[in-house]
C-alpha atoms as a PDB file:
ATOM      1  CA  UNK A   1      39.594 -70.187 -14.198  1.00  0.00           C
ATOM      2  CA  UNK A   2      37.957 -69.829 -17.043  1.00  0.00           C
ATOM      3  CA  UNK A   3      35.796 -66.722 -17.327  1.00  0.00           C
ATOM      4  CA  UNK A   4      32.337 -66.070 -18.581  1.00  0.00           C
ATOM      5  CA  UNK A   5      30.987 -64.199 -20.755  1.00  0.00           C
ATOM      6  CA  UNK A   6      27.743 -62.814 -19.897  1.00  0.00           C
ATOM      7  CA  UNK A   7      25.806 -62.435 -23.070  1.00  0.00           C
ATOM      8  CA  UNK A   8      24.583 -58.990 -23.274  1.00  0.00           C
ATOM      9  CA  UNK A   9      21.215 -58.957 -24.962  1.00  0.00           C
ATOM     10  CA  UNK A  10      20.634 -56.289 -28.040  1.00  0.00           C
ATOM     11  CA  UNK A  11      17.039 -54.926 -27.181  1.00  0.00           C
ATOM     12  CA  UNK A  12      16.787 -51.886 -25.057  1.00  0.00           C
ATOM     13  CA  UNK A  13      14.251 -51.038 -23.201  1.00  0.00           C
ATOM     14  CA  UNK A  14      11.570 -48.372 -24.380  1.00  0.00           C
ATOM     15  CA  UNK A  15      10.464 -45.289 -21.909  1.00  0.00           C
ATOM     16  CA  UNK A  16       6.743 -45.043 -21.515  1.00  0.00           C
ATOM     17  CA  UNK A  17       6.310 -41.375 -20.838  1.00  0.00           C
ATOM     18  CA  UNK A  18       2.623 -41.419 -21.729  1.00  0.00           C
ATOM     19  CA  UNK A  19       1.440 -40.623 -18.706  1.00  0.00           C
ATOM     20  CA  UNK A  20       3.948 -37.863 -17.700  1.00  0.00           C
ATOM     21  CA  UNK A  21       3.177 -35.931 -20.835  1.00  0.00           C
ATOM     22  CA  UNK A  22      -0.636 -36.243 -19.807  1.00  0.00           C
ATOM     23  CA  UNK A  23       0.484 -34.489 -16.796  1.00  0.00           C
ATOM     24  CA  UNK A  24       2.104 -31.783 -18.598  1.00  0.00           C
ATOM     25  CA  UNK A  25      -0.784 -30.975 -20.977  1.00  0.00           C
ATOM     26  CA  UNK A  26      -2.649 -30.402 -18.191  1.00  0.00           C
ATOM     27  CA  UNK A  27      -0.328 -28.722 -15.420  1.00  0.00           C
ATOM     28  CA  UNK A  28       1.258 -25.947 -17.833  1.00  0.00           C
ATOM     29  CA  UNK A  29      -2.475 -24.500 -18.798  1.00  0.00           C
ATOM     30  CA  UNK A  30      -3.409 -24.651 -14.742  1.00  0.00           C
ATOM     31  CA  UNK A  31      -0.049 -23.039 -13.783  1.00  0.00           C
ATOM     32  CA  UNK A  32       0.006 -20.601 -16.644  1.00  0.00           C
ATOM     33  CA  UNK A  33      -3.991 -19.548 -15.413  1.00  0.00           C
ATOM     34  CA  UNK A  34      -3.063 -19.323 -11.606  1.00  0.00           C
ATOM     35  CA  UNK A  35      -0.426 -16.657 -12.494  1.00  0.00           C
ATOM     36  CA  UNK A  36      -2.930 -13.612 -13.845  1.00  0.00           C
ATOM     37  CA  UNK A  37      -4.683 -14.328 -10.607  1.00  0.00           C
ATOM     38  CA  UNK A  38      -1.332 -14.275  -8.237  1.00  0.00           C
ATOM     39  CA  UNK A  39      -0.797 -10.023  -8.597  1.00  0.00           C
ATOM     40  CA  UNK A  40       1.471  -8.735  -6.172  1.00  0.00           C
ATOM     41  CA  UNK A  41       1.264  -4.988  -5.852  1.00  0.00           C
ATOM     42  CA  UNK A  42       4.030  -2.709  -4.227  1.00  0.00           C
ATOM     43  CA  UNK A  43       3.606   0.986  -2.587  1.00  0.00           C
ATOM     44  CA  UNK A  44       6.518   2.887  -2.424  1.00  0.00           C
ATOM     45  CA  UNK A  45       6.951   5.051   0.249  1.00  0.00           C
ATOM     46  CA  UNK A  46       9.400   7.686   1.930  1.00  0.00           C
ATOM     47  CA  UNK A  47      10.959   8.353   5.263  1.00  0.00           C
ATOM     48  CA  UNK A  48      10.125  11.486   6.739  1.00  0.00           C
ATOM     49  CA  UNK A  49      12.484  14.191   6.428  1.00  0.00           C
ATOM     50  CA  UNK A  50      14.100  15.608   9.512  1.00  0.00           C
ATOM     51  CA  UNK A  51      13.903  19.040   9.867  1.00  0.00           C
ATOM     52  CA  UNK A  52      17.154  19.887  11.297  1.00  0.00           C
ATOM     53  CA  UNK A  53      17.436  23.112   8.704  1.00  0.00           C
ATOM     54  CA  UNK A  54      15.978  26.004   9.244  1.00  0.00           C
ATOM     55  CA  UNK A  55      14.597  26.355   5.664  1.00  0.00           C
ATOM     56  CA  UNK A  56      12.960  23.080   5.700  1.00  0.00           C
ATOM     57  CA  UNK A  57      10.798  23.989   9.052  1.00  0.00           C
ATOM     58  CA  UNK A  58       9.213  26.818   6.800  1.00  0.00           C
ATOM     59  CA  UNK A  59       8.158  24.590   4.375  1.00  0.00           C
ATOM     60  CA  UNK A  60       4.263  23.249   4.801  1.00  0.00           C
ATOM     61  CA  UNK A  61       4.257  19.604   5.459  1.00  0.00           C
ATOM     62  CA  UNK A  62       0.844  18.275   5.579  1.00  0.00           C
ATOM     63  CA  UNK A  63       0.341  15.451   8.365  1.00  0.00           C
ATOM     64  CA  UNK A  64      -1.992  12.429   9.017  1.00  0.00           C
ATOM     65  CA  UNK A  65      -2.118  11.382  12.396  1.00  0.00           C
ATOM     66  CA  UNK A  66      -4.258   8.230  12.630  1.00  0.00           C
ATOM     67  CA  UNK A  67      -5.789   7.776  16.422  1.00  0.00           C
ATOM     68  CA  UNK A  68      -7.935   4.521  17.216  1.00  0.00           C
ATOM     69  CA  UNK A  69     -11.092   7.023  17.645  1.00  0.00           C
ATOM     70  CA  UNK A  70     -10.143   9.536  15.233  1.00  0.00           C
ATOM     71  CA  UNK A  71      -7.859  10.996  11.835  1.00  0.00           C
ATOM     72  CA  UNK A  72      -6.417  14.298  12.559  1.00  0.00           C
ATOM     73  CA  UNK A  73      -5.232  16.331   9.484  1.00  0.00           C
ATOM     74  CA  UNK A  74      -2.617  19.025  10.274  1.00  0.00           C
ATOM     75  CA  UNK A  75       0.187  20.935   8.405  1.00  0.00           C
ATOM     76  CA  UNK A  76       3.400  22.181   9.895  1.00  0.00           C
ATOM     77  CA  UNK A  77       2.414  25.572  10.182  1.00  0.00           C
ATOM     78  CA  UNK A  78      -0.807  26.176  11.202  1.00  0.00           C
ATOM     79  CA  UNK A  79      -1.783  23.076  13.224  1.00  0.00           C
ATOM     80  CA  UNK A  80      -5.141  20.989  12.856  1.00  0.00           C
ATOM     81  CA  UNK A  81      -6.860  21.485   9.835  1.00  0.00           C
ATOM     82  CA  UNK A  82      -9.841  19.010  10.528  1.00  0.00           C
ATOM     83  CA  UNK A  83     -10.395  15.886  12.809  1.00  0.00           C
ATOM     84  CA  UNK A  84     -12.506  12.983  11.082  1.00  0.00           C
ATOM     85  CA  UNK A  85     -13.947  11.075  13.738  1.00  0.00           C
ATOM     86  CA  UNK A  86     -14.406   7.120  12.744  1.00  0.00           C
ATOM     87  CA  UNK A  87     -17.328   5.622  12.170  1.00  0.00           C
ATOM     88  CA  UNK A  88     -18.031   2.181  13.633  1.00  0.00           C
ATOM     89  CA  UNK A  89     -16.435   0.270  11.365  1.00  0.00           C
ATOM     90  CA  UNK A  90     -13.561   2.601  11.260  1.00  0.00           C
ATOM     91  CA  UNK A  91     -11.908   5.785   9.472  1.00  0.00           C
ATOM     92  CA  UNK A  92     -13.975   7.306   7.671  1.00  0.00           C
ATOM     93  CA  UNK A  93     -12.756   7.391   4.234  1.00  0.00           C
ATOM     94  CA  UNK A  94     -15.253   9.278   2.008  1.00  0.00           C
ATOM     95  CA  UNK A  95     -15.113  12.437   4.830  1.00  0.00           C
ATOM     96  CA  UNK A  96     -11.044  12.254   4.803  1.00  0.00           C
ATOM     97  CA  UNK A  97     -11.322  11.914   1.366  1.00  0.00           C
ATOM     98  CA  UNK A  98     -13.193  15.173   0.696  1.00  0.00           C
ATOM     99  CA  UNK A  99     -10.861  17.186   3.137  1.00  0.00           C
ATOM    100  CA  UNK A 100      -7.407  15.934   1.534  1.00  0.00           C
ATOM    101  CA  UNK A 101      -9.554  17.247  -1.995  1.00  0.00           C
ATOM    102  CA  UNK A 102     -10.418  20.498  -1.186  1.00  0.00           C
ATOM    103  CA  UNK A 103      -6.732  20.804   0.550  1.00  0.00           C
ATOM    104  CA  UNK A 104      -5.055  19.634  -2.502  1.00  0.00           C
ATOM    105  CA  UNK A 105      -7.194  22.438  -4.625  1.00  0.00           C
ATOM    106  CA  UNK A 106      -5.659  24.791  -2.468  1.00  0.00           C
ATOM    107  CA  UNK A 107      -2.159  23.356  -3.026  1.00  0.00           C
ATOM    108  CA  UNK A 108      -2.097  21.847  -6.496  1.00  0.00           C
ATOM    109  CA  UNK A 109       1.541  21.531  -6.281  1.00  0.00           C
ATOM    110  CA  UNK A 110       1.778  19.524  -3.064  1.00  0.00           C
ATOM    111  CA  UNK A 111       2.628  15.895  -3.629  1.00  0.00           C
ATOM    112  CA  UNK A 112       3.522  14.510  -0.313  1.00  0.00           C
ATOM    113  CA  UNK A 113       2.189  13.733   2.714  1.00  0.00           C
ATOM    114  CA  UNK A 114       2.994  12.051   6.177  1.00  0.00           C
ATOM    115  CA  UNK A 115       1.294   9.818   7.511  1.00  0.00           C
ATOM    116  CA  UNK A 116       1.583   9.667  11.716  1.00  0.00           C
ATOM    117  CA  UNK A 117       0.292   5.649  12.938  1.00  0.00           C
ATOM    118  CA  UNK A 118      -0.321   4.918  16.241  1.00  0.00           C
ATOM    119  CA  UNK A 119       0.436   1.568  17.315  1.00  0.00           C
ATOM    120  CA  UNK A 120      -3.135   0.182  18.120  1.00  0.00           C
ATOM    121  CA  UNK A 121      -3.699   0.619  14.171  1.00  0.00           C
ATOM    122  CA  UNK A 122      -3.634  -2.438  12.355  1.00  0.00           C
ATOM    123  CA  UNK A 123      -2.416  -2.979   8.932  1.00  0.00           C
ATOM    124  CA  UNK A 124      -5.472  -2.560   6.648  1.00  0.00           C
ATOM    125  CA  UNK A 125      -6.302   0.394   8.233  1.00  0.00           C
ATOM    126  CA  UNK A 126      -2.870   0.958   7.382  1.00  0.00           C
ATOM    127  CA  UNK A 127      -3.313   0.423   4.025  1.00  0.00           C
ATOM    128  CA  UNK A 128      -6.259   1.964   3.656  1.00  0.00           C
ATOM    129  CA  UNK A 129      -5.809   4.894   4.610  1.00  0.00           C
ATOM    130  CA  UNK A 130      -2.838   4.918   1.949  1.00  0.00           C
ATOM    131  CA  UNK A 131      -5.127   4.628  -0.445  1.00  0.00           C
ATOM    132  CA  UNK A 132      -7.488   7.385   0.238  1.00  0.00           C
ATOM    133  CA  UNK A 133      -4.437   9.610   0.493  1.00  0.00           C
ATOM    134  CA  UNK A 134      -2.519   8.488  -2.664  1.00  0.00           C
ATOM    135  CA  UNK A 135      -5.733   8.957  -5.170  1.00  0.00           C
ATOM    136  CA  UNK A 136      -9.580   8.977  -5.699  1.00  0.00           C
ATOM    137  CA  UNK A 137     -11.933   7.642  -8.230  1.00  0.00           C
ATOM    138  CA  UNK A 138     -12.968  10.622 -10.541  1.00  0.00           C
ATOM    139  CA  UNK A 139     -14.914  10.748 -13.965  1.00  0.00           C
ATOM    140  CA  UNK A 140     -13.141  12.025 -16.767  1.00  0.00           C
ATOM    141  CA  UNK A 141     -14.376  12.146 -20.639  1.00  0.00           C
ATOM    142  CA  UNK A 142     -16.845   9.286 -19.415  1.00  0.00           C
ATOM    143  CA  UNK A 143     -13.842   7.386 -18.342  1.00  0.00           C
ATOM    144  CA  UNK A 144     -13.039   6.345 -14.591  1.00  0.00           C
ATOM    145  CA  UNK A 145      -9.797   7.353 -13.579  1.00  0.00           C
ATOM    146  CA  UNK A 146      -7.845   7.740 -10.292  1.00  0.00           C
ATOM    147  CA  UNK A 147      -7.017  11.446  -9.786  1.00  0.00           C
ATOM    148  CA  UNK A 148      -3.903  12.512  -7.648  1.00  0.00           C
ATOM    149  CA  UNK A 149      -3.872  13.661  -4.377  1.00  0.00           C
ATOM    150  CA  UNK A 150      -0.662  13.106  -2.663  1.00  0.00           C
ATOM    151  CA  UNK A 151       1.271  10.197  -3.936  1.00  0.00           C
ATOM    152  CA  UNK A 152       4.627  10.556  -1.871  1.00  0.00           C
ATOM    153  CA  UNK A 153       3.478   9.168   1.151  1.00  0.00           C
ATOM    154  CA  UNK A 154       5.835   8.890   4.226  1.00  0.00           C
ATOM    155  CA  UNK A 155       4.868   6.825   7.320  1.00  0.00           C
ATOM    156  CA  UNK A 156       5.830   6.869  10.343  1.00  0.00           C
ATOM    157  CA  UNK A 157       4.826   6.228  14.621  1.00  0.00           C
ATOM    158  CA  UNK A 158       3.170   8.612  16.398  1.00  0.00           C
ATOM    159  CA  UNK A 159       4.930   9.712  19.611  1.00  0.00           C
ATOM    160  CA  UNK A 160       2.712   9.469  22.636  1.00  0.00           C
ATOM    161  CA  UNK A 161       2.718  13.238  23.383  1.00  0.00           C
ATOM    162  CA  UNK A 162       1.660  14.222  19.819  1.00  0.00           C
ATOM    163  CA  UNK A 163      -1.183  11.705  20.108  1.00  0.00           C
ATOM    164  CA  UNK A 164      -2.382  13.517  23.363  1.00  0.00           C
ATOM    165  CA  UNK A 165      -1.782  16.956  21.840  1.00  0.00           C
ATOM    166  CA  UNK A 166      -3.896  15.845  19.202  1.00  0.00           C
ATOM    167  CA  UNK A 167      -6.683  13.808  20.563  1.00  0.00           C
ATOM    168  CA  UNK A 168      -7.402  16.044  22.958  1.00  0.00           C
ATOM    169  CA  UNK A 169      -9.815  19.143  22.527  1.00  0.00           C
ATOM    170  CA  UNK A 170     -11.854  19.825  19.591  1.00  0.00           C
END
């Protein structure tokens, strides 16, 4: 048997990548634009503390327990300090606000705060509310700025007999 010899031809083939680099040029720029846009932005928060000391039940923790009708700000020591009722479209912000303010003028040092949720609360609320207690807008040298209130935010449910200690009376 005699066997043959294929004849392998010398030309190669050449790679049209035209229209993949055409792609490219214009993907990169799109993808490279679509990532200022895509901002992701992260709260940190706390658990509360237990107070299983005796030294850390004197301490004043300041409280927000959020209600579906109302926001109830407290401390540890002396109870209710006000109750914002919402408005229709929810809390209302610029009236919580301008109580956590003239609390944190009192206590300049105080940083944290804990935040009570009830379960009927939904997340933007949620988040929200966050907001209004981490900072506010305030004019400074002309410039716009986001003054401190109480940045060390802790969050956690609201047990069912708080809520009625709380939402009851005035």
């Amino acid at each position: 048997m005699k066997r043959r010899r294929l004849r392998r031809l010398g030309t190669t083939a050449e790679l049209d990548i035209t229209a993949f680099m055409n792609l490219m040029i214009v993907l990169v720029p799109v993808l490279l634009l679509n990532m200022v846009f895509a901002r992701t932005t992260v709260i940190e928060l706390n658990f509360p503390k237990g107070l299983d000391q005796p030294e850390q039940q004197k301490q004043l923790q300041l409280q927000l327990a959020v209600l579906p009708d109302q926001v109830v700000l407290a401390d540890s020591l002396g109870g209710v300090i006000r109750r914002v009722p919402n408005l229709d479209t929810g809390p209302d912000l610029k009236a919580l606000r301008e109580t956590l303010k003239q609390v944190k003028a009192r206590l300049p040092d105080k940083r944290s705060i804990t935040l009570m949720v009830d379960d009927r609360i939904d997340y933007q609320t949620l988040v929200s509310l966050m907001d209004t207690a981490r900072s506010y807008p305030a004019v400074v040298a002309a410039q716009l700025v986001h003054a401190e209130l109480f940045p060390d935010i802790a969050v956690t449910d609201l047990e069912a007999s708080l809520a009625d200690r709380l939402g009851g009376g005035a």
